[in-house]
Protein backbone atom coordinates (compact mmCIF):
# COMPACT_ATOMS: atom_id res chain seq x y z
CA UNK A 1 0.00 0.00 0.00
CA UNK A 2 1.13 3.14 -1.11
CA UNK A 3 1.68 6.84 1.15
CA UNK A 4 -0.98 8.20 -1.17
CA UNK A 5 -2.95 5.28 -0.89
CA UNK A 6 -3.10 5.90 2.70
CA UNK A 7 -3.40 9.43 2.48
CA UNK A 8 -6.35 9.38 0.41
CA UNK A 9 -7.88 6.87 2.37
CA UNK A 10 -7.21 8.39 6.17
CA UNK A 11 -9.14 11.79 4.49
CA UNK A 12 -12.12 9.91 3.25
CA UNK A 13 -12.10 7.92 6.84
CA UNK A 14 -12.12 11.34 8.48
CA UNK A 15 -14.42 12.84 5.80
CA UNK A 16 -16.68 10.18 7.05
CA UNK A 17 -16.56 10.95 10.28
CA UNK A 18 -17.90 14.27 10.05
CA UNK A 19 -20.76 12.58 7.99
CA UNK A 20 -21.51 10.88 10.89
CA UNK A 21 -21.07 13.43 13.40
CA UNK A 22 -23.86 15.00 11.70
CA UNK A 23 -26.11 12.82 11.46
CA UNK A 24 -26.60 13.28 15.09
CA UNK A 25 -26.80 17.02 15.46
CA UNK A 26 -30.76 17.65 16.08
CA UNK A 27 -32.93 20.36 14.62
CA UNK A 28 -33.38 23.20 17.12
CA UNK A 29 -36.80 23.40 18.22
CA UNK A 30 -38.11 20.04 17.52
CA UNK A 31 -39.59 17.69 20.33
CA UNK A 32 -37.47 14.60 19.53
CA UNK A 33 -39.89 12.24 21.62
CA UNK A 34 -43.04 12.93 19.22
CA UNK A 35 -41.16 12.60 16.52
CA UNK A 36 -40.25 9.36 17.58
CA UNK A 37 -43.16 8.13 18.16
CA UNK A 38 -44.57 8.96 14.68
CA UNK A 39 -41.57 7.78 13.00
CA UNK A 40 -41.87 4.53 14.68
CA UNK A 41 -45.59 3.99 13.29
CA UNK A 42 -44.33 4.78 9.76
CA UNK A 43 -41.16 2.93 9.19
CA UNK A 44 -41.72 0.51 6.80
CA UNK A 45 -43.00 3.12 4.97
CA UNK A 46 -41.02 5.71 2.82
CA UNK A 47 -39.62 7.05 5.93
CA UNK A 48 -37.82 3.95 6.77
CA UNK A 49 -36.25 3.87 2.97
CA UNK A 50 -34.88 7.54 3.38
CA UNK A 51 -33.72 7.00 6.64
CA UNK A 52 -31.48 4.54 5.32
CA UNK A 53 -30.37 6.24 3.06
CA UNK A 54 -29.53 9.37 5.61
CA UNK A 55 -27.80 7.28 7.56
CA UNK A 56 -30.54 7.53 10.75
CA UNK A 57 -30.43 11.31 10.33
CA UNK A 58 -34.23 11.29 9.20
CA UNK A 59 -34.98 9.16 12.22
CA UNK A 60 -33.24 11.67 14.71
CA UNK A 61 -34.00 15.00 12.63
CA UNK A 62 -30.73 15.92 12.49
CA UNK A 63 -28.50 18.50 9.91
CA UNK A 64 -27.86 16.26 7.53
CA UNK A 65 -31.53 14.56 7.27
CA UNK A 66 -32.10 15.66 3.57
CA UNK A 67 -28.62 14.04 2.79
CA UNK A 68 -27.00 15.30 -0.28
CA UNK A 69 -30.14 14.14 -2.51
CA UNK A 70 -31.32 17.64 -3.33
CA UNK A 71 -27.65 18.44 -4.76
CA UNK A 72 -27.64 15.18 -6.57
CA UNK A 73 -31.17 15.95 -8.23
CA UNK A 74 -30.42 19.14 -9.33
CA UNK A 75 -26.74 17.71 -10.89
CA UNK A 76 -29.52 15.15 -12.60
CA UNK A 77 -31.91 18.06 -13.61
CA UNK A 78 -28.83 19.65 -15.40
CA UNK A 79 -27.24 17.07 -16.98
CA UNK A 80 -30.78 16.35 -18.52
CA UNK A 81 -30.44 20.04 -19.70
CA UNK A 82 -28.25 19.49 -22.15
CA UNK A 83 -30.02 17.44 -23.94
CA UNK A 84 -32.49 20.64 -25.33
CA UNK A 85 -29.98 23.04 -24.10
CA UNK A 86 -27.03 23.80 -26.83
CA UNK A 87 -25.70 26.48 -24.24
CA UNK A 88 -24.95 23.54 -21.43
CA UNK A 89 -23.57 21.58 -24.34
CA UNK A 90 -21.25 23.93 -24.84
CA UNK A 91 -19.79 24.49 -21.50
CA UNK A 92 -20.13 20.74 -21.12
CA UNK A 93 -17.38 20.54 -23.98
CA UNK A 94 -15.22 24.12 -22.90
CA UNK A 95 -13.16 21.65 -19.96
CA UNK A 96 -12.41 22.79 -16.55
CA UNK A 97 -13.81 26.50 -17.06
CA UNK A 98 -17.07 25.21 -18.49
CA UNK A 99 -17.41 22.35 -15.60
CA UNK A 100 -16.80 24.87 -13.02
CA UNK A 101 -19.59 27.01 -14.28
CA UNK A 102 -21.80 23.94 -14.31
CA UNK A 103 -20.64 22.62 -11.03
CA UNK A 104 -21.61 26.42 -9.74
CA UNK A 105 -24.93 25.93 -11.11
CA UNK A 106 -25.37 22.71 -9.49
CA UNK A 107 -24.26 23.94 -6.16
CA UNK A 108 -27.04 26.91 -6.45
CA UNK A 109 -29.94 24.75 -8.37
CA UNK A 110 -29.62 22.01 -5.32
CA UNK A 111 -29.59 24.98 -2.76
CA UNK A 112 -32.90 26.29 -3.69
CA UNK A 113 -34.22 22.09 -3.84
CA UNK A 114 -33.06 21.84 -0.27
CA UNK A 115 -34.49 24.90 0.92
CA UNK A 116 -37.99 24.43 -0.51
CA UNK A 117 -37.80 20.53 0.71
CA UNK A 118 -36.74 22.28 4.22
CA UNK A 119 -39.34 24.47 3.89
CA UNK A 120 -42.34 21.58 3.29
CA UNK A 121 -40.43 19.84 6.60
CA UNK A 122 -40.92 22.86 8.64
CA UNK A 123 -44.43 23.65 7.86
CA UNK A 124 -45.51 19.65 8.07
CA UNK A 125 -43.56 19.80 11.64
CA UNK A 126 -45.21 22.54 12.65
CA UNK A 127 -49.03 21.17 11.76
CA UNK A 128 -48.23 17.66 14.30
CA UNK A 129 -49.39 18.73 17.59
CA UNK A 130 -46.53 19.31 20.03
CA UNK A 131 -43.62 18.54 17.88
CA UNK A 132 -42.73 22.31 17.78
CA UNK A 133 -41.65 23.46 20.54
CA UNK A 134 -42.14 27.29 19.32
CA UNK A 135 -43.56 27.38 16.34
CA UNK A 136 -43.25 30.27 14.04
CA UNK A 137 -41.58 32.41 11.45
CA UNK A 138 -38.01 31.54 13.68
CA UNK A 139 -38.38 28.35 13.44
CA UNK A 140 -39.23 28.23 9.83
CA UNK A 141 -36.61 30.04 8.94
CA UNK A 142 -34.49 28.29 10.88
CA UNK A 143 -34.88 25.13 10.06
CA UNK A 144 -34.40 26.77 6.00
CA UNK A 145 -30.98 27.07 7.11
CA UNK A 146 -29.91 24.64 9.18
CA UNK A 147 -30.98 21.97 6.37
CA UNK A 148 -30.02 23.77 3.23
CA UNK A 149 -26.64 24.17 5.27
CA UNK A 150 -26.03 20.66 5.84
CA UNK A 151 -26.91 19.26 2.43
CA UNK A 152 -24.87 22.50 0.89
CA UNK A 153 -21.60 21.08 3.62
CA UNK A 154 -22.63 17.29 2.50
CA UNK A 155 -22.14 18.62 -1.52
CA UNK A 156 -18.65 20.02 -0.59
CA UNK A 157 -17.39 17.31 1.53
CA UNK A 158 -18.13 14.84 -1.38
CA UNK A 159 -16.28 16.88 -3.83
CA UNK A 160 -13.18 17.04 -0.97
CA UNK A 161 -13.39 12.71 -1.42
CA UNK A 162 -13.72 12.70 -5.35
CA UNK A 163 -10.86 15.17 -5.46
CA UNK A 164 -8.26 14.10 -2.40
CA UNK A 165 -9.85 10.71 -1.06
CA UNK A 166 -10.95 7.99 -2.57
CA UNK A 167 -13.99 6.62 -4.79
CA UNK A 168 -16.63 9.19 -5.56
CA UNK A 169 -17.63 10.78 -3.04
CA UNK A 170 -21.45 11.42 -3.53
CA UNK A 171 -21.81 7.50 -3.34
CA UNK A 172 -19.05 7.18 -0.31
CA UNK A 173 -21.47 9.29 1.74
CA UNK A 174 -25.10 7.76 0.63
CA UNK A 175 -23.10 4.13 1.00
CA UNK A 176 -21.73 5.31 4.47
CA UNK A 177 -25.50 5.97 4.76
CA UNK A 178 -26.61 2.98 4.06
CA UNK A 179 -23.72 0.31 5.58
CA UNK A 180 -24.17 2.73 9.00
CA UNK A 181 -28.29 1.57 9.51
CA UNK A 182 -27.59 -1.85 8.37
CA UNK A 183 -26.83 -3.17 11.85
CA UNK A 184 -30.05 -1.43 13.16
CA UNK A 185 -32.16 -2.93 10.01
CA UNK A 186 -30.90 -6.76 10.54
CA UNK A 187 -31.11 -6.56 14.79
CA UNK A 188 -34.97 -5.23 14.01
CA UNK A 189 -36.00 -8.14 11.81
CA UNK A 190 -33.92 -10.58 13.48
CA UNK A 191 -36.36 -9.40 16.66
CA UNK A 192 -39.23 -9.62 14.76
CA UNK A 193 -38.32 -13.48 13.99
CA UNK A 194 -37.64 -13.89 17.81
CA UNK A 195 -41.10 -12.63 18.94
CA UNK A 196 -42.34 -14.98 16.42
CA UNK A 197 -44.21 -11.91 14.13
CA UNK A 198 -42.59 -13.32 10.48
CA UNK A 199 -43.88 -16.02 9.39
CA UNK A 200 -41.43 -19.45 9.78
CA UNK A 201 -39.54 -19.70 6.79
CA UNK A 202 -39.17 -15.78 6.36
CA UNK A 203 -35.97 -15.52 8.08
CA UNK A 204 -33.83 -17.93 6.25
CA UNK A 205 -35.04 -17.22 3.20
CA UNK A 206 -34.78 -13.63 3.44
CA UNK A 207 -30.96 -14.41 4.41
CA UNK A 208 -30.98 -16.39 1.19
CA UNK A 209 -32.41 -13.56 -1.33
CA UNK A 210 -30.16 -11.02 0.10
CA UNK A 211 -27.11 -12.84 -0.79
CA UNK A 212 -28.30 -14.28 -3.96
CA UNK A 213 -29.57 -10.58 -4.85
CA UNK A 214 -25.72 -9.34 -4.14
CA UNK A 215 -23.99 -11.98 -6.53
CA UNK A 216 -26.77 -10.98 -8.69
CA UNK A 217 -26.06 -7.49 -8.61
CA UNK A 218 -22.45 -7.56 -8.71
CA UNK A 219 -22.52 -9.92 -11.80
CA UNK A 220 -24.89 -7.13 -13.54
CA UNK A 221 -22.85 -4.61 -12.77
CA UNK A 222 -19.65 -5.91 -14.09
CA UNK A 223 -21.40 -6.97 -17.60
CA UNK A 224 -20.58 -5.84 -20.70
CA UNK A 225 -21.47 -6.52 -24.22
CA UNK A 226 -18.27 -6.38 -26.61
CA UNK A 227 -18.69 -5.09 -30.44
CA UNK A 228 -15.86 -6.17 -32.11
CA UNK A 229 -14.32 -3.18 -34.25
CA UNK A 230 -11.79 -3.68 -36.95
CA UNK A 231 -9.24 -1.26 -38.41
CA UNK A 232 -7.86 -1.15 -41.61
CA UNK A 233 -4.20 -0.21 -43.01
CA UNK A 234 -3.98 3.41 -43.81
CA UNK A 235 -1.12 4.75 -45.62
CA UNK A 236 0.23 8.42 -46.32
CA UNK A 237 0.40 10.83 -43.96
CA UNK A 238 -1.11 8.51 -41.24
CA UNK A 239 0.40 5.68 -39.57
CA UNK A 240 -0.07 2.44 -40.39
CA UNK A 241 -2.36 0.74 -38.35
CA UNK A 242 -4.09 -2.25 -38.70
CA UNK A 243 -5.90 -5.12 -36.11
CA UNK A 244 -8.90 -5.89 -34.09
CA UNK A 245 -10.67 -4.13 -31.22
CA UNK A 246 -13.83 -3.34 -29.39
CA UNK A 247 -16.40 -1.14 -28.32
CA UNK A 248 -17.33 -2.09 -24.61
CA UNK A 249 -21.05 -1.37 -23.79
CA UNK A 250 -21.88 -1.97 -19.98
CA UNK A 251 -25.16 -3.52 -19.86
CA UNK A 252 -26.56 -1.04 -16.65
CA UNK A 253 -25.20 1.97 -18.60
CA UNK A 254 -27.31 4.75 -17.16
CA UNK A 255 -26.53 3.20 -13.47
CA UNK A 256 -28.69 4.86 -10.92
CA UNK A 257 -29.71 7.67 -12.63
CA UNK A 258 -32.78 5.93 -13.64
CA UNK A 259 -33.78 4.76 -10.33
CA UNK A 260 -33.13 8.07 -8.88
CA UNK A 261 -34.99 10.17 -11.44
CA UNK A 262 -37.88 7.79 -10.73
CA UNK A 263 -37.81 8.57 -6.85
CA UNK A 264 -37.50 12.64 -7.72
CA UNK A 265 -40.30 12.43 -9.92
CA UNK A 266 -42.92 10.06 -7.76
CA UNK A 267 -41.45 12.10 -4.47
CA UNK A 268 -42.72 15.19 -5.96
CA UNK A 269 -45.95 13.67 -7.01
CA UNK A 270 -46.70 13.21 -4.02
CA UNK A 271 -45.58 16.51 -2.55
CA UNK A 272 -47.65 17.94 -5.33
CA UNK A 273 -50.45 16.45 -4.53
CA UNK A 274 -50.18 16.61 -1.10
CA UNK A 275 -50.14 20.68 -1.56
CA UNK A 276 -53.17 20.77 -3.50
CA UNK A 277 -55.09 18.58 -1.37
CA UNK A 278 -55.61 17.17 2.18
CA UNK A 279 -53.43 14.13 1.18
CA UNK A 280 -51.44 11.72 -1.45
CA UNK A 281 -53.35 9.74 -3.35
CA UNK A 282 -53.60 5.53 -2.55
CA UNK A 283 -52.10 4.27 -5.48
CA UNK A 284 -49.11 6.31 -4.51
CA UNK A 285 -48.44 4.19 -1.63
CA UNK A 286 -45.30 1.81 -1.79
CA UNK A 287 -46.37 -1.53 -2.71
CA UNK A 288 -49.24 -1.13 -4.40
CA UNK A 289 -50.01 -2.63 -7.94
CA UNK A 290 -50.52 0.89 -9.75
CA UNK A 291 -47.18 2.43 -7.48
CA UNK A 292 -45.13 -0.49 -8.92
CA UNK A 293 -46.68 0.20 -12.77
CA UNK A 294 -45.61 3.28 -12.57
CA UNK A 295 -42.02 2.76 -10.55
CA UNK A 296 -40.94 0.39 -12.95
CA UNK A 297 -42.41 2.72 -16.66
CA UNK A 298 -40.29 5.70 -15.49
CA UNK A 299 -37.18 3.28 -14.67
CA UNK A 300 -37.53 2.25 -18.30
CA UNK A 301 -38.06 5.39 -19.66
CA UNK A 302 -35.44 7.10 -17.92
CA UNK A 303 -33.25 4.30 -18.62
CA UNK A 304 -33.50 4.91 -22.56
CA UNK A 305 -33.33 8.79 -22.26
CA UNK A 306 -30.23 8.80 -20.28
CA UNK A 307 -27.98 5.92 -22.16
CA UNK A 308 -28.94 7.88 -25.46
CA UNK A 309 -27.84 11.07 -23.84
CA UNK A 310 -24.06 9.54 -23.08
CA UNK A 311 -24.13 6.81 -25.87
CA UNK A 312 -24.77 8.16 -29.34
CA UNK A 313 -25.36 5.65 -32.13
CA UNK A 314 -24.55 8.37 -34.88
CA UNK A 315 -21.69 10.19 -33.37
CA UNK A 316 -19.90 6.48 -32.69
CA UNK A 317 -20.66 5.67 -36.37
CA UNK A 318 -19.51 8.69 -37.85
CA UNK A 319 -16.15 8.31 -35.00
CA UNK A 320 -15.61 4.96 -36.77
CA UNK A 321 -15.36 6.19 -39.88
CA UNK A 322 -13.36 9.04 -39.21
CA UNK A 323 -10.60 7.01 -38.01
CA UNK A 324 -10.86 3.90 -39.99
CA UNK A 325 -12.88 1.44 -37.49
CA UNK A 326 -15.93 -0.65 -38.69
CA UNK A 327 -18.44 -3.49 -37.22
CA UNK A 328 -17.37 -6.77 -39.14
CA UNK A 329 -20.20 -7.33 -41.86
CA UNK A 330 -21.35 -4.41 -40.99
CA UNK A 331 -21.14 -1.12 -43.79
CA UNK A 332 -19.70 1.94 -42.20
CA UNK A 333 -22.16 5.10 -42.15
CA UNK A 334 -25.70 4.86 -41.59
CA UNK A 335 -25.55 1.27 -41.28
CA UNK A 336 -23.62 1.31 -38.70
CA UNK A 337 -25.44 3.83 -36.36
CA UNK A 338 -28.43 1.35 -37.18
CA UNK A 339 -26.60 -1.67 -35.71
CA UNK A 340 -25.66 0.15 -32.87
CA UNK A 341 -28.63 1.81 -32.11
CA UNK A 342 -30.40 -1.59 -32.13
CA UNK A 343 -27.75 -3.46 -30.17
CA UNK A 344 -27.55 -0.45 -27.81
CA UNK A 345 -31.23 -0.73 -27.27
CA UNK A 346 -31.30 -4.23 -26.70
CA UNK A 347 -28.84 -3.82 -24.16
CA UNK A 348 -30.60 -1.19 -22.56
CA UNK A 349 -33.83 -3.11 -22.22
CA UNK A 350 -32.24 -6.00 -20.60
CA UNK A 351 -30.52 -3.27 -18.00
CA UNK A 352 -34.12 -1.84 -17.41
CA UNK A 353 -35.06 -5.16 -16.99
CA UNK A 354 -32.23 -5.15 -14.28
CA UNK A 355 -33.02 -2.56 -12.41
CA UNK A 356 -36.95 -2.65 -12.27
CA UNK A 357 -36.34 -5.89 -11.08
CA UNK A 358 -33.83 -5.27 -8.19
CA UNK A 359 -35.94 -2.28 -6.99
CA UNK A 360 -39.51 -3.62 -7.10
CA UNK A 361 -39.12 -6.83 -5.38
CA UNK A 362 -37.42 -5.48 -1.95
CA UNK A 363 -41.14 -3.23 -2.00
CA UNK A 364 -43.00 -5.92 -2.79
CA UNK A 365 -41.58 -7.91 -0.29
CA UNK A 366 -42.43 -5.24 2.44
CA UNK A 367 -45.46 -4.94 1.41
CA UNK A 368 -46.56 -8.69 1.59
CA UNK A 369 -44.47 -9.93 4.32
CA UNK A 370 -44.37 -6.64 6.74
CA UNK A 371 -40.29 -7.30 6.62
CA UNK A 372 -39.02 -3.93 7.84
CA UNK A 373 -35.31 -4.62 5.95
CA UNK A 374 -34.48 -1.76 3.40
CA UNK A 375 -31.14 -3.57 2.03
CA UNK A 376 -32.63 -4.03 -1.75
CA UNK A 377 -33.24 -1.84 -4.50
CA UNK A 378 -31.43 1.37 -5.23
CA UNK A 379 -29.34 0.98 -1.38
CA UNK A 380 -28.25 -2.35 -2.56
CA UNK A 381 -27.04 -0.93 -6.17
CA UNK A 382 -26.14 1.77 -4.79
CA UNK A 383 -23.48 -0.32 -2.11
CA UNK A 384 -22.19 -2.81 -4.41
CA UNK A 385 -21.55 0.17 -7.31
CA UNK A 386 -19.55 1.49 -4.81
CA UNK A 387 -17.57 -1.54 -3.43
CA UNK A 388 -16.93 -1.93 -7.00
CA UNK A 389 -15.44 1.13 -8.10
CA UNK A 390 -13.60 1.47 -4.58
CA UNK A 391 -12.11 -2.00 -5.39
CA UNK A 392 -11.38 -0.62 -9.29
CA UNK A 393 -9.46 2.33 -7.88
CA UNK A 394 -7.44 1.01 -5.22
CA UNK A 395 -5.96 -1.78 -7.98
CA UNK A 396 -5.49 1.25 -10.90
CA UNK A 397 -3.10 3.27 -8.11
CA UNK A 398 -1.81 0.02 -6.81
CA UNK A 399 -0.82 -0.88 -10.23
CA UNK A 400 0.45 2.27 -10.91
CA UNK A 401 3.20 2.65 -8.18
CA UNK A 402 4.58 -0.82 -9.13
């Protein structure tokens, strides 16, 4: 192990710890007991899947309990941008000056997310009857700030791990998240088995999906679909060059961003609706049949927008040709972006497929067997992603020292 090895990884340990630190700070103002008590009746709802992925902080109200998700949603928003937007395109392509203007943008787009998000908290905190302990202007605007803080300290302590630490470091802290409530989520079903409230063969077989779900997951992730390329000779003023290669398509190509544009969009559904009338809809409720229609059509459809934002059929055809490269029985040009567009599509289905399928069943599961255990879906993606590209980077720098 190298000095910057261990470097980078005593900064990401300590970058952790102030993650954890605070998720333990409390809200000023807020009676912690009530809370408590209502979060306990509603935590194999929604509020028991965001509280895993705060890391407890929902559960305790603390500074960091709307995470970092409001600056990752509005890095989503943007990024989505540029498909209509030729402006963002072309900062997108101007390097570090054009990133930094985006990354500004990011940084002020996910401010104003957190502070209207903070802003629904403080008014629904303020409407349960003795929760507040003064409620008000003060403690609206307070709580404004002291959220939009955190998730604003939570977007610049990830950059600090992506840029000095190790892995990246929006999924270091939603993974630290995550691995931090596991203990709490196993003891409470484990309990639940004890008392005799699952029914007899839950328990093992629970212990069975989760790790047949991992290997599942990890095999997905690391799955790729080769199209062989071939080169031919060229002669004048280029080099010669001639042989075999490949274009590498990952099978999950869009990763989580499908999954987590799903959750923005259904989350605000349901704020939406909540704001226009007394409450949310029942279909919107996790588990149900029409919930799960809808869950798994925007995976899909966010699944195609996104891999045909980053992967191009035309601009890799034309690429090709510019440089010499074709498909084997394949002709270059249109052709070409034809057969890719249809194998890119394929591949995209069957990662849809994927992804629908790792995030529906964990709901489905708590909705039919009452198991309060969260560690499925987008938290387990989101934890073996990470693992994996941890485990990727600490071989590359490994590697590159010897």
């Amino acid at each position: 192990m190298t000095v910057e090895l261990v470097r980078r990884i005593a900064l990401t340990l300590g970058a952790l710890l102030l993650y954890r630190l605070g998720t333990y700070i409390p809200l000023p103002g807020v009676d912690a007991a009530v809370w408590d008590r209502i979060f306990r009746t509603q935590a194999t709802g929604i509020l028991g899947s965001l509280d895993l992925f705060s890391g407890g902080a929902v559960h305790r109200l603390a500074l960091f309990a709307l995470n970092i998700t409001p600056y990752v949603s509005a890095a989503l928003i943007l990024q989505l941008a540029t498909i209509v937007s030729q402006r963002l395109r072309k900062l997108a392509r101007e390097g570090e000056a054009g990133r930094a203007i985006i990354e500004r943008r990011t940084r002020i787009l996910g401010a104003l997310l957190a502070a209207l998000q903070a802003f629904g908290i403080a008014k629904g905190l303020q409407n349960i009857n003795g929760m507040v302990t003064h409620p008000g202007s003060l403690f609206i605007l307070s709580t404004v700030i002291t959220l939009t803080a955190g998730t604003l300290f939570l977007a610049w302590l990830s950059s600090q791990i992506t840029l000095r630490g190790i892995g990246n470091g929006v999924a270091i802290l939603i993974s630290a998240g995550i691995v931090a409530e596991l203990p709490a989520a196993i003891a409470q079903t484990l309990d639940l088995g004890r008392q005799g409230l699952l029914p007899g063969n839950t328990l093992p077989a629970l212990v069975l999906g989760v790790i047949v779900a991992t290997a599942f997951v990890v095999v997905m992730e690391l799955a790729r679909r080769r199209i062989p390329i071939a080169y031919a000779t060229r002669t004048g003023t280029m080099p010669a060059c001639e042989g075999r290669s490949g274009l590498s398509v990952k099978l999950n190509a869009a990763g989580l961003i499908p999954v987590t544009l799903t959750s923005l969009v259904l989350t605000m559904l349901v704020a939406a609706t909540t704001f226009f009338g007394r409450h949310s809809p029942a279909w919107l409720g996790s588990g149900r049949l029409p919930y799960l229609i809808v869950y798994a059509a925007l995976i899909t459809l966010f699944a195609f927008l996104y891999t045909a934002l980053v992967l191009d059929p035309e601009d890799a055809a034309e690429s090709l040709q510019r440089y010499g490269g074709t498909i084997p029985e394949v002709a270059p040009g249109e052709p070409t972006a034809d057969y890719l567009d249809q194998t890119i599509s394929r591949i995209t289905m069957m990662g849809a497929a994927y992804l629908v399928l790792v995030c529906l069943l964990p709901q489905i599961l708590v909705a039919t067997a009452g198991v309060p255990f969260y560690f499925g879906g987008p938290s387990l993606l989101i934890a073996v992603g990470t693992a994996l590209d941890l485990l990727a980077q600490v071989q590359g720098m490994t590697r590159a020292k010897r």
